[in-house]
Protein backbone atom coordinates (compact mmCIF):
# COMPACT_ATOMS: atom_id res chain seq x y z
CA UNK A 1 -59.51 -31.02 -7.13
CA UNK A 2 -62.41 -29.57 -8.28
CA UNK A 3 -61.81 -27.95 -12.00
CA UNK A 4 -58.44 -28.98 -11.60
CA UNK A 5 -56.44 -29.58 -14.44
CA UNK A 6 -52.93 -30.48 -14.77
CA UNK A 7 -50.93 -28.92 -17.45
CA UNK A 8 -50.08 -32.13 -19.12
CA UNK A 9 -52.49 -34.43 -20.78
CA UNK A 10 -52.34 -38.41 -20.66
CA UNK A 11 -52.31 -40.04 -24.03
CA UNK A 12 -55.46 -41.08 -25.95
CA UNK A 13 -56.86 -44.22 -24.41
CA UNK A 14 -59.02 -46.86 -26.07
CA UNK A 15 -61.49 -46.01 -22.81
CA UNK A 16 -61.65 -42.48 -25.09
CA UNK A 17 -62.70 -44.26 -27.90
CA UNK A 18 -65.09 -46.82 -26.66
CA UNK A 19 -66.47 -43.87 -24.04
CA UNK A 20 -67.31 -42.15 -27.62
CA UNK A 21 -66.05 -39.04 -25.53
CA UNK A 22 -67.04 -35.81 -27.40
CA UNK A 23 -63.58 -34.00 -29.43
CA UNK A 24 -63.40 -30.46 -30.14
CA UNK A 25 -60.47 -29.72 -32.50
CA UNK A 26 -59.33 -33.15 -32.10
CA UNK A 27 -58.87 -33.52 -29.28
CA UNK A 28 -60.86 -35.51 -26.34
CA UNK A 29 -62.95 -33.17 -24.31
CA UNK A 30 -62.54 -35.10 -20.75
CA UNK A 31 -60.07 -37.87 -19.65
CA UNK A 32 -57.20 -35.92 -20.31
CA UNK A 33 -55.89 -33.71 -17.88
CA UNK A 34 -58.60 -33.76 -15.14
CA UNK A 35 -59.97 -36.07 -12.79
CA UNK A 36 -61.50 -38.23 -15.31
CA UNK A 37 -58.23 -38.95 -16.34
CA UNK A 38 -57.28 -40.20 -12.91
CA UNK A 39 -60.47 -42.59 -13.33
CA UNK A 40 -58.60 -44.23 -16.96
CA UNK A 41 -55.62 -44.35 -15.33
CA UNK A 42 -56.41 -46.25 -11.98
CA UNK A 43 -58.54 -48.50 -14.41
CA UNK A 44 -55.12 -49.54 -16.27
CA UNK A 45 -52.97 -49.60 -13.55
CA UNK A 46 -55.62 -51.34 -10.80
CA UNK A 47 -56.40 -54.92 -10.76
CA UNK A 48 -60.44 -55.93 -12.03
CA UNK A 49 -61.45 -56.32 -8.22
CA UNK A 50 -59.31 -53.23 -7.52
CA UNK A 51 -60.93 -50.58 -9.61
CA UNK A 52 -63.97 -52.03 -8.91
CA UNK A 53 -63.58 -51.16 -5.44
CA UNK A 54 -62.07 -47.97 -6.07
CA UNK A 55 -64.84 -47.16 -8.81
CA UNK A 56 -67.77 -47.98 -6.37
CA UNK A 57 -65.97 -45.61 -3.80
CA UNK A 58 -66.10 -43.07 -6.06
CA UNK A 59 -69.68 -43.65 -7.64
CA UNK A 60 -70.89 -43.75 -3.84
CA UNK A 61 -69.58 -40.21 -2.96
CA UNK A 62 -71.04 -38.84 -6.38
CA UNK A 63 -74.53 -40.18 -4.90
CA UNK A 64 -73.91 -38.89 -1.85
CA UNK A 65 -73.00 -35.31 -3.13
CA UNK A 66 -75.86 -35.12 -5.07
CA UNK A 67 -78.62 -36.02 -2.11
CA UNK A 68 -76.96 -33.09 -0.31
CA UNK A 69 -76.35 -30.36 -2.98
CA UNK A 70 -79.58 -28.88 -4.73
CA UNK A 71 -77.72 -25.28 -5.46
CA UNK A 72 -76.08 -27.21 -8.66
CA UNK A 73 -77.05 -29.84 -10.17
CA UNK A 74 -74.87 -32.88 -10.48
CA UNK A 75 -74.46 -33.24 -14.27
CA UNK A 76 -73.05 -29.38 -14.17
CA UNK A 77 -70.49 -31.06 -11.34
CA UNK A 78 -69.07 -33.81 -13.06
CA UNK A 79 -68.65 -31.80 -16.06
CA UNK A 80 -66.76 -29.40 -13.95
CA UNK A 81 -64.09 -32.46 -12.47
CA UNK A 82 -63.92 -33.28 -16.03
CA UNK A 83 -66.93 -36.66 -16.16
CA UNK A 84 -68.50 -37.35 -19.05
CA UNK A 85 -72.79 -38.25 -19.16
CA UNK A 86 -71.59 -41.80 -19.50
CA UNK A 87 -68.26 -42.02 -16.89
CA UNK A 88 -70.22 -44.95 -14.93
CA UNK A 89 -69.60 -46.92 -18.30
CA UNK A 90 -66.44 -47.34 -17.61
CA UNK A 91 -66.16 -50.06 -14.89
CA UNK A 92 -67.93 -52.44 -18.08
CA UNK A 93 -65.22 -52.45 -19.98
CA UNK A 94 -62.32 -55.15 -20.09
């Protein structure tokens, strides 16, 4: 999955808006069509306690990737899976 991106986009979300995700030509840089948008997706469709779960899962393995990898650093990866700086944000907002 990693750089994957799918050849259609999910619509804009207000997660893009409050996110303040960055737009180039319009149109949201991440949560679109990459795993990001997975991330706004499960956070519509999953119960509170739910995404919380999943989100923490998902937070954890990001930690753990980047005590293991010093080749690249882990900003460069999450921009690559299509993160924004701020994804952890997202599990704040209701």
């Amino acid at each position: 999955m990693y750089e994957h991106r799918t050849q259609k986009e999910i619509w804009d979300t207000r997660y893009h808006k409050i996110l303040n995700i960055s737009m180039t030509e319009g149109h949201y840089d991440y949560g679109k069509n990459d795993l990001f948008a997975v991330m706004i997706i499960m956070k519509q469709m999953l119960t509170k306690e739910e995404f919380k779960d999943f989100f923490f899962q998902i937070g954890y393995e990001i930690d753990i990737l980047d005590g293991k990898v010093d080749t690249v650093k882990t900003p460069i990866i999450l921009n690559n899976i299509g993160f924004p700086t701020n994804w952890r944000e997202l599990d704040d907002i209701y």
